[in-house]
C-alpha atoms as a PDB file:
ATOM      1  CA  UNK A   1     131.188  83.009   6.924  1.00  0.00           C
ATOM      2  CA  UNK A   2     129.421  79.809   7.862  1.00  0.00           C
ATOM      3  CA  UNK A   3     130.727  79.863  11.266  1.00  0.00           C
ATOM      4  CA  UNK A   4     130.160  83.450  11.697  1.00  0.00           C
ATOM      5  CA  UNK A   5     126.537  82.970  10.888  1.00  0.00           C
ATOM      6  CA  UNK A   6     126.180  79.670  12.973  1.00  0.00           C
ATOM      7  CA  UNK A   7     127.271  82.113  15.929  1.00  0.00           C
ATOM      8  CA  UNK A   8     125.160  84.421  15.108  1.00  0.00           C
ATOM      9  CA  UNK A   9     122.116  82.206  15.490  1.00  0.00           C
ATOM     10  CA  UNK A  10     122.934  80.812  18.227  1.00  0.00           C
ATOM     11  CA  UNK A  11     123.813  83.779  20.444  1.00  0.00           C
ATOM     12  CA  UNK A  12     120.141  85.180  18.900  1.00  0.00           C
ATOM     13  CA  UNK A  13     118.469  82.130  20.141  1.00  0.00           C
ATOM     14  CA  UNK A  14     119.956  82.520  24.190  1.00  0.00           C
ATOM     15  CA  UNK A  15     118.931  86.132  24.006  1.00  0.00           C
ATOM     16  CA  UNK A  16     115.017  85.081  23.177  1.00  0.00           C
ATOM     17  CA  UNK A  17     115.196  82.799  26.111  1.00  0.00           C
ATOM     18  CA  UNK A  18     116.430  84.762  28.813  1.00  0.00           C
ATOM     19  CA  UNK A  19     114.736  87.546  29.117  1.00  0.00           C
ATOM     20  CA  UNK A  20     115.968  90.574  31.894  1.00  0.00           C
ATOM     21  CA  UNK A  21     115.036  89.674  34.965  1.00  0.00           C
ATOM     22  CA  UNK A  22     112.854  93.231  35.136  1.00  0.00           C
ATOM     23  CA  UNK A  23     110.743  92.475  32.378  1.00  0.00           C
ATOM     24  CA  UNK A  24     109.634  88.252  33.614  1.00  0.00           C
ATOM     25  CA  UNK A  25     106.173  88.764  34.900  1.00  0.00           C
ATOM     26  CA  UNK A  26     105.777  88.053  38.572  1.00  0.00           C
ATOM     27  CA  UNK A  27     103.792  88.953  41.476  1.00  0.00           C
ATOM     28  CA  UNK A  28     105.126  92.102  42.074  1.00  0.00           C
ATOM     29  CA  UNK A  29     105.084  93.365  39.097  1.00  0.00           C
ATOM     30  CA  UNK A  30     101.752  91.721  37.055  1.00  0.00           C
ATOM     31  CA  UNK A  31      98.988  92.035  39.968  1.00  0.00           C
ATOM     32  CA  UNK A  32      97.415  94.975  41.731  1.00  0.00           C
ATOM     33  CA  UNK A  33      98.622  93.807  45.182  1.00  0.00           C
ATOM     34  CA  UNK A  34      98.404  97.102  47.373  1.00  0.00           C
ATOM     35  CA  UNK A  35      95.417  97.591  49.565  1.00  0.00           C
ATOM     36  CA  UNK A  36      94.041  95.903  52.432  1.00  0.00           C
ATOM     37  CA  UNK A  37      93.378  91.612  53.218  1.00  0.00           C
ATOM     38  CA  UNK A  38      91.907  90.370  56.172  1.00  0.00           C
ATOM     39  CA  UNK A  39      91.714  86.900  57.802  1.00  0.00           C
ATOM     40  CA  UNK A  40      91.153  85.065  60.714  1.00  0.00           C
ATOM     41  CA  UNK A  41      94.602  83.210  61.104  1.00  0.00           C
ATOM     42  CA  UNK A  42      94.726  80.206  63.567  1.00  0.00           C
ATOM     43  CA  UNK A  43      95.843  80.456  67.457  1.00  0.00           C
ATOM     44  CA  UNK A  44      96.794  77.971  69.892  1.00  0.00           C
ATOM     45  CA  UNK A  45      95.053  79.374  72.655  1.00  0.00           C
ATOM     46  CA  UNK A  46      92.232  81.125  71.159  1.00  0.00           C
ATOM     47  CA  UNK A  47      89.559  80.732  68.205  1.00  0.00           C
ATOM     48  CA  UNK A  48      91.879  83.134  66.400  1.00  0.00           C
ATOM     49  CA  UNK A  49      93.525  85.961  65.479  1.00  0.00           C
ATOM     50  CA  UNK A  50      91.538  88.539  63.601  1.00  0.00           C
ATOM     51  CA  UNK A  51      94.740  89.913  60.779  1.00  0.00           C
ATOM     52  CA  UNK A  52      94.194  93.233  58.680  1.00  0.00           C
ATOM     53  CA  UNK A  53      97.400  93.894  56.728  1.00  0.00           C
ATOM     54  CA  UNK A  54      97.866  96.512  54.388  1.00  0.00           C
ATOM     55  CA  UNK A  55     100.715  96.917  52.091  1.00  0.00           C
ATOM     56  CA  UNK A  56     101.579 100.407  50.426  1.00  0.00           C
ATOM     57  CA  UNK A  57     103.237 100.706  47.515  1.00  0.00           C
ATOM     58  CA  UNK A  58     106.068 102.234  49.075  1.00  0.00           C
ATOM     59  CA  UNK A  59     106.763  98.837  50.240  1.00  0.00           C
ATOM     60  CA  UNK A  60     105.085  99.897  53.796  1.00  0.00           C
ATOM     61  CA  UNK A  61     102.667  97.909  55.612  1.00  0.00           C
ATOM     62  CA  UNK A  62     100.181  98.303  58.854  1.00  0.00           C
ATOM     63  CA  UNK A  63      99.048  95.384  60.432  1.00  0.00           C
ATOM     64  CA  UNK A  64      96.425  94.929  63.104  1.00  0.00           C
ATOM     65  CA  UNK A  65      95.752  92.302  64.947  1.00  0.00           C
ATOM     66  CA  UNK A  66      93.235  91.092  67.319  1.00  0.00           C
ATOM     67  CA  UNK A  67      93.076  88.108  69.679  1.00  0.00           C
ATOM     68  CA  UNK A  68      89.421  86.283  69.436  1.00  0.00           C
ATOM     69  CA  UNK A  69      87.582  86.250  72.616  1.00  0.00           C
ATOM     70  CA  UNK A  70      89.800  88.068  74.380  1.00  0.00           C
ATOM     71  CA  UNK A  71      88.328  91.512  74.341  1.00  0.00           C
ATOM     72  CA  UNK A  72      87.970  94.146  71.724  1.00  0.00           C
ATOM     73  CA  UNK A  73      91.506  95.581  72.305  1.00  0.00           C
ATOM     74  CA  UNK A  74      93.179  95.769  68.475  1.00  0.00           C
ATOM     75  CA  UNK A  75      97.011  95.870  68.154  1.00  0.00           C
ATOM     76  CA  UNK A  76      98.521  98.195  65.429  1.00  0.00           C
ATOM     77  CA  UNK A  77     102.348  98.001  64.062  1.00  0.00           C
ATOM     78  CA  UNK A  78     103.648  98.946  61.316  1.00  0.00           C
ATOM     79  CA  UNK A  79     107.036  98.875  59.406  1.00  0.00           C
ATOM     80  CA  UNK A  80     108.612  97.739  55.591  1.00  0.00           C
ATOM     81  CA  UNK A  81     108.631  94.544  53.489  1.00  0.00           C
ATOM     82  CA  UNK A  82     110.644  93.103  51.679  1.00  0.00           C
ATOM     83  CA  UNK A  83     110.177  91.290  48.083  1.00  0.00           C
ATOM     84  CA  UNK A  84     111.973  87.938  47.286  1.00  0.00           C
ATOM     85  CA  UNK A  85     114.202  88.080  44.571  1.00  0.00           C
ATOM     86  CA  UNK A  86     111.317  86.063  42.184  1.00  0.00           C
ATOM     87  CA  UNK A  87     108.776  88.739  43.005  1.00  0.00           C
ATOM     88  CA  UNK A  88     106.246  86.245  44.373  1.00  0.00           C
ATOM     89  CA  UNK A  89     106.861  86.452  48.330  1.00  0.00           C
ATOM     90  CA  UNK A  90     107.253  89.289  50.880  1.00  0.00           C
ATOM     91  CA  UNK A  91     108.561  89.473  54.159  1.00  0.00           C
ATOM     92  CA  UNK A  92     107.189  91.701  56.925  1.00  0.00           C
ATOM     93  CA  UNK A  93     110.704  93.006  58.030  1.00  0.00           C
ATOM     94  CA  UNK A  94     109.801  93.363  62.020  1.00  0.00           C
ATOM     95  CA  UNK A  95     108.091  90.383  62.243  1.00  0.00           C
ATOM     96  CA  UNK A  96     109.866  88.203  59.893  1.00  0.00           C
ATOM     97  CA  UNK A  97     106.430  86.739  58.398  1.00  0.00           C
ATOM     98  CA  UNK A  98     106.444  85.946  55.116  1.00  0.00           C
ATOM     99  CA  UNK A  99     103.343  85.710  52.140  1.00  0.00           C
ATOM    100  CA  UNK A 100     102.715  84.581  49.303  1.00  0.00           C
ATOM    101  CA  UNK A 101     101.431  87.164  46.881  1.00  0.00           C
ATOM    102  CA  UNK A 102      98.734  85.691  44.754  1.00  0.00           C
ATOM    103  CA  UNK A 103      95.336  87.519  42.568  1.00  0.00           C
ATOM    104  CA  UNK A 104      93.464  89.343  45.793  1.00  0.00           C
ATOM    105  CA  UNK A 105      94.945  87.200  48.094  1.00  0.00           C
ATOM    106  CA  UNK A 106      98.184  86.797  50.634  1.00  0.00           C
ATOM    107  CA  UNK A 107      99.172  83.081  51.682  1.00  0.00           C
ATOM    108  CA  UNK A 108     101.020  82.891  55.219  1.00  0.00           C
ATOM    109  CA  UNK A 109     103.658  80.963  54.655  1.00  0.00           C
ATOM    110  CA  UNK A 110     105.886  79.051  57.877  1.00  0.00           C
ATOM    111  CA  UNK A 111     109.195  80.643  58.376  1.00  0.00           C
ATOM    112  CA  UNK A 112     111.189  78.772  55.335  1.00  0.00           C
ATOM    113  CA  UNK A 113     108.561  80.254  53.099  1.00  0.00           C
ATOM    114  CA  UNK A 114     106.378  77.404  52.309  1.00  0.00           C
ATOM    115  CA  UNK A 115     102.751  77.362  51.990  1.00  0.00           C
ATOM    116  CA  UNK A 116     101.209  75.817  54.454  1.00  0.00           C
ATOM    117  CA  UNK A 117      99.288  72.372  54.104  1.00  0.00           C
ATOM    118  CA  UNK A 118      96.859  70.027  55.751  1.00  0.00           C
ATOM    119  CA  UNK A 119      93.226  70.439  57.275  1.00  0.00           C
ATOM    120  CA  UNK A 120      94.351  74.232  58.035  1.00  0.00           C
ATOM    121  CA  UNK A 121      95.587  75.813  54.923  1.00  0.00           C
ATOM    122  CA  UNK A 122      92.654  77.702  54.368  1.00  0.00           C
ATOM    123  CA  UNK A 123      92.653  79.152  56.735  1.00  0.00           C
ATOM    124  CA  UNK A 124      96.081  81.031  56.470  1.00  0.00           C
ATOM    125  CA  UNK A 125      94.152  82.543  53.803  1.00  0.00           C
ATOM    126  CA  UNK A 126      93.781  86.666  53.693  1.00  0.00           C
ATOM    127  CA  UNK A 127      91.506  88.212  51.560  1.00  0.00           C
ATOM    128  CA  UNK A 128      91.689  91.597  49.668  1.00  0.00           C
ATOM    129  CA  UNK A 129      89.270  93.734  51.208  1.00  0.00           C
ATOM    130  CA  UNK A 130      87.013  96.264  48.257  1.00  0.00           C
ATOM    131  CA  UNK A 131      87.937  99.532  48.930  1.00  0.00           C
ATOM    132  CA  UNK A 132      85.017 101.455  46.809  1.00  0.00           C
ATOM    133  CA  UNK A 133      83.509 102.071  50.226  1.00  0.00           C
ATOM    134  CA  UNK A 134      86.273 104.229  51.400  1.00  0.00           C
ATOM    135  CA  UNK A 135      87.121 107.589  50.939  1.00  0.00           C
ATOM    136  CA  UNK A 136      83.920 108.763  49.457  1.00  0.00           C
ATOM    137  CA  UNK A 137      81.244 111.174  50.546  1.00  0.00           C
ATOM    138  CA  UNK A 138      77.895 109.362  50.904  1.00  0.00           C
ATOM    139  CA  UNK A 139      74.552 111.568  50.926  1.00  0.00           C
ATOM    140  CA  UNK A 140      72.184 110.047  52.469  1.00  0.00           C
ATOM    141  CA  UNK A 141      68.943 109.675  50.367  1.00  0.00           C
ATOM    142  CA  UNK A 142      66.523 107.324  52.454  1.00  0.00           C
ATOM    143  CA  UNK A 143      66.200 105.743  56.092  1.00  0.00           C
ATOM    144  CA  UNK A 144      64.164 103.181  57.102  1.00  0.00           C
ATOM    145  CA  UNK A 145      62.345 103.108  53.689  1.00  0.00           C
ATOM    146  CA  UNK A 146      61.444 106.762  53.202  1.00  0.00           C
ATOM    147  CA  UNK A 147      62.980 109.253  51.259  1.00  0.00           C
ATOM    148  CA  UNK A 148      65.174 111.993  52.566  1.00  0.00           C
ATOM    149  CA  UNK A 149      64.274 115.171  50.449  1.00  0.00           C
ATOM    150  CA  UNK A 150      66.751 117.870  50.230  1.00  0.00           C
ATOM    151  CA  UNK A 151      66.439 120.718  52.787  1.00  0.00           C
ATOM    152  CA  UNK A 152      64.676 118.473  54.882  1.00  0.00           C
ATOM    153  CA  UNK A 153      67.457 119.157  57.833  1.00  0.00           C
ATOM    154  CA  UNK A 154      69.533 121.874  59.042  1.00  0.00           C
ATOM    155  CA  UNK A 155      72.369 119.837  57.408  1.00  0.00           C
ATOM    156  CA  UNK A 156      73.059 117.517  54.240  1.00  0.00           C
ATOM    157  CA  UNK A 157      73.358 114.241  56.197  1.00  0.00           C
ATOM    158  CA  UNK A 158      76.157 112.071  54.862  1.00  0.00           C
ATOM    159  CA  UNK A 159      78.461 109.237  56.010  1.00  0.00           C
ATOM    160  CA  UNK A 160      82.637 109.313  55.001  1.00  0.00           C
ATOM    161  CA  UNK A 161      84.551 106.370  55.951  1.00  0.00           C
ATOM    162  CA  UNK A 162      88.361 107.243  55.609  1.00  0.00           C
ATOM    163  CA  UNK A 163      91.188 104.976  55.511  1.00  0.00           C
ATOM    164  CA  UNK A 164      92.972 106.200  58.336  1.00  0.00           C
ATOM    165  CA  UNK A 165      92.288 104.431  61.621  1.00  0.00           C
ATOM    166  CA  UNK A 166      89.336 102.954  59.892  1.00  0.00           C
ATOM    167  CA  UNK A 167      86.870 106.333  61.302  1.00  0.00           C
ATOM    168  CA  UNK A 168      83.587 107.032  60.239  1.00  0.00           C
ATOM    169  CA  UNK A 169      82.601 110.717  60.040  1.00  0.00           C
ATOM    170  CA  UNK A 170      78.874 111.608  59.685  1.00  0.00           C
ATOM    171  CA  UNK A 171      75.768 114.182  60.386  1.00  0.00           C
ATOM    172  CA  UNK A 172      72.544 112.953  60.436  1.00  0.00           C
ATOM    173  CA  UNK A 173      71.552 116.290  59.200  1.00  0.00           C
ATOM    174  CA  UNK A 174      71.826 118.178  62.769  1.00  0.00           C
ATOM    175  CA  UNK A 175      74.732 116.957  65.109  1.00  0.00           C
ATOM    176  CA  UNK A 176      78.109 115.341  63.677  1.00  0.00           C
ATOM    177  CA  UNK A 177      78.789 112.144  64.763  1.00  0.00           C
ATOM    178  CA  UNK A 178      81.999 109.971  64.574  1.00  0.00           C
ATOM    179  CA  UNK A 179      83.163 106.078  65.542  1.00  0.00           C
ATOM    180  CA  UNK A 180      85.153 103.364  63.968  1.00  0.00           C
ATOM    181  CA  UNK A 181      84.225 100.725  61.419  1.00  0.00           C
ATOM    182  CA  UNK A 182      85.227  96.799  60.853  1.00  0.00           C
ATOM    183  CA  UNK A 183      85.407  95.486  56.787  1.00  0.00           C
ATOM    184  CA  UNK A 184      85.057  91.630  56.518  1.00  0.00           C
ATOM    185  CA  UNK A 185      84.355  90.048  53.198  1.00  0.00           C
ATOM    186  CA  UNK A 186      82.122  89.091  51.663  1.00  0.00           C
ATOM    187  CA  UNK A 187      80.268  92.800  51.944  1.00  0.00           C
ATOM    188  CA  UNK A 188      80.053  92.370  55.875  1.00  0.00           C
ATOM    189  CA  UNK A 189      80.316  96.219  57.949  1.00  0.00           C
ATOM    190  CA  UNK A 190      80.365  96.914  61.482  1.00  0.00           C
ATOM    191  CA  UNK A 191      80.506 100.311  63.094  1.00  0.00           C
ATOM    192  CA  UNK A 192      81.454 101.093  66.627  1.00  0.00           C
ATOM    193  CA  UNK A 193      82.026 103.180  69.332  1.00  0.00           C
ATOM    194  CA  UNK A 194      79.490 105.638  67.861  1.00  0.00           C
ATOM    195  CA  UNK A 195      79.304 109.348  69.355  1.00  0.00           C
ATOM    196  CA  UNK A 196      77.864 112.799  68.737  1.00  0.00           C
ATOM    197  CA  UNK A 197      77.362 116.528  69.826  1.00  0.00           C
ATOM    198  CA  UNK A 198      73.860 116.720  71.508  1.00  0.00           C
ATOM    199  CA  UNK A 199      72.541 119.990  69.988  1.00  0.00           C
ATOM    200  CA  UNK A 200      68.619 119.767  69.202  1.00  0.00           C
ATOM    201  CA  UNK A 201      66.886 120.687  65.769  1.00  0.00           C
ATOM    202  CA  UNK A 202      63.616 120.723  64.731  1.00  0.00           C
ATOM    203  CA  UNK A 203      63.523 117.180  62.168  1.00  0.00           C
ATOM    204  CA  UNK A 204      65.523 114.615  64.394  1.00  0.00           C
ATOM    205  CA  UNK A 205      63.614 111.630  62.612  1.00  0.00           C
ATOM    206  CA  UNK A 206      66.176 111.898  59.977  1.00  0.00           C
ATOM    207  CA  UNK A 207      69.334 111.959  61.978  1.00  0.00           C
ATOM    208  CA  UNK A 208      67.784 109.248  64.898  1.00  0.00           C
ATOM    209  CA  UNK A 209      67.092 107.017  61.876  1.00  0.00           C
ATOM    210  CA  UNK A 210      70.936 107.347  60.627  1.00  0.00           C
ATOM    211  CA  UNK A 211      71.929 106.542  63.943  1.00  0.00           C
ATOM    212  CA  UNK A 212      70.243 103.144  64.510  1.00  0.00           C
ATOM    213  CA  UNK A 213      70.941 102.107  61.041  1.00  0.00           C
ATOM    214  CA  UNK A 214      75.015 102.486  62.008  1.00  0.00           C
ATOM    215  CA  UNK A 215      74.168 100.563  64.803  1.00  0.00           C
ATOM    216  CA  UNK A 216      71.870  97.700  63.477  1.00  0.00           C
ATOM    217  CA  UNK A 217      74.255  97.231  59.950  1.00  0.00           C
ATOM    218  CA  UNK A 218      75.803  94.430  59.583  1.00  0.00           C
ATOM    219  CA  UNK A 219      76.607  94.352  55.751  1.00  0.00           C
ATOM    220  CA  UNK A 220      76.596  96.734  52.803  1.00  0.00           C
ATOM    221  CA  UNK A 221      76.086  96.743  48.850  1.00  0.00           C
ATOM    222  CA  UNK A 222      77.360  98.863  46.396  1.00  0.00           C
ATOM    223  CA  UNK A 223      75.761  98.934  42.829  1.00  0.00           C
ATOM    224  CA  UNK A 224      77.075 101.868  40.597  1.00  0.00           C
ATOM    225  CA  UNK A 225      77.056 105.579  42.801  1.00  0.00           C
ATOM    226  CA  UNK A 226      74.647 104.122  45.291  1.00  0.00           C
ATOM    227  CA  UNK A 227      75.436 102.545  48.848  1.00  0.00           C
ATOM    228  CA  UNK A 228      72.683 100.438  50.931  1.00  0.00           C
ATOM    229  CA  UNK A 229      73.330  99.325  54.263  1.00  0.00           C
ATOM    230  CA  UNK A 230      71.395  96.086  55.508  1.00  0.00           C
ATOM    231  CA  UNK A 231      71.170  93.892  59.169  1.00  0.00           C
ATOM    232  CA  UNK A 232      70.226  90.151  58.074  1.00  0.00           C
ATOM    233  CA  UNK A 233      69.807  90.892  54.112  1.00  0.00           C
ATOM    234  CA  UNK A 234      66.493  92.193  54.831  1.00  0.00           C
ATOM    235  CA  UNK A 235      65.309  95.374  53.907  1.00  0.00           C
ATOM    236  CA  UNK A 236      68.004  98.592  53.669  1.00  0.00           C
ATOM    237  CA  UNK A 237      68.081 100.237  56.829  1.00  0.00           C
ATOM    238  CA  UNK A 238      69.909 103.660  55.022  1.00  0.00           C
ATOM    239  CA  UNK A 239      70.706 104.489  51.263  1.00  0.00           C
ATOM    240  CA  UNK A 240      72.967 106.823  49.858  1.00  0.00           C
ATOM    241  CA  UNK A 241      74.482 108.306  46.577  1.00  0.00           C
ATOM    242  CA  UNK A 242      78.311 108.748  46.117  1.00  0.00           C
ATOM    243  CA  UNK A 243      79.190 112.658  45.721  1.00  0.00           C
ATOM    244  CA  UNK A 244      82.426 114.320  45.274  1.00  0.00           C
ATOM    245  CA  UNK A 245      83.220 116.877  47.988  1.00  0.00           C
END
């Protein structure tokens, strides 16, 4: 009986301390790592490479990539990743990169996974990139400091930004207009390649002021259901109001 018992006990007591592998709390399954991080990762013969990686749940990613200084072109791949078997690193399966998962961030890591050290480690650093921005319909409410009543043009002017290909889609309450847009942390927005139909209606104030205030932002602030866009912190050039449509 005594030995049974001593048994007993101590097969108890290894049970308690190694716990299923599926249930240990890791990376992959503790944090909310899906969604988009962004970086500027060193280069050797440029000021750097301008990364936006997002990983799916599906255990997809998209990655673009753009060279620093020279030119605007953007580079877009995607593919699969795969997790370690701790849960704590993935490996971009095409490219053979791997990260460190950490709380709203991804650490590049060299090719023997290990974080890298030294006066550069920060800056293979990327960032999870706020999302509340995307995906929503934004009415616009005032431009340039006055007020946008309702009715006030042919059509409701809004802005949309969607996740796919990072487009904007828009109306300054007469002629739809369309472009791309750039998210940088901390709150920093750039929109791009900006273009619309060229019909004429009778209140254009409304729709010109949209226009230049796409053009002039350079960061954004989100406080409950409302959206302001800003150049140089000053005053909002364009406020809106988060609607479902």
């Amino acid at each position: 009986m005594a030995a049974l018992t001593t048994g007993a006990c101590q097969t108890k007591k290894k049970t308690s301390a190694s716990p299923a592998p599926d249930t240990e709390h890791n990376s992959r399954n503790s944090l909310d790592w899906s969604g988009a991080y962004r970086g500027t990762l060193p280069c050797a013969d440029c000021p750097g490479i301008d990364y936006t990686l997002t990983l799916n749940e599906d255990n997809t990613y998209q990655l673009k990539t753009r060279y620093l200084e020279k030119g605007d072109t953007a580079f877009t791949e995607s593919g699969r990743f795969d997790w370690n078997d701790s849960g704590s690193q993935i490996t971009l399966a095409e490219r053979g990169e791997k990260f460190q998962v950490g709380e709203n961030r991804l650490f590049h890591l060299d090719m023997d996974g290990n974080r890298i050290t030294g006066n550069l480690a920060e800056h293979y650093i990327l960032n999870k990139v706020s999302n509340d921005i995307i995906g929503r319909y934004w009415k616009l409410i005032e431009v340039n400091g006055a007020a946008v009543a309702d009715g006030s043009t042919q059509k409701e002017p809004f802005i949309r930004l969607t996740g796919e290909e990072n487009r904007l889609e828009a109306t300054g309450g007469c002629n739809g207009m369309g472009g791309t847009y750039e998210l940088k942390e901390p709150n920093r927005i750039k929109f791009s390649q900006l273009i619309g139909t060229m019909m004429a209606c009778e209140n254009m104030e409304v729709e010109n002021g949209l226009k230049r205030a796409l053009e002039s932002a350079d960061s954004y602030h989100i406080h409950a259901d409302t959206l302001q866009l800003f150049r140089a912190r000053m005053a909002p050039l364009a406020k809106f109001v988060t609607q479902e449509k």
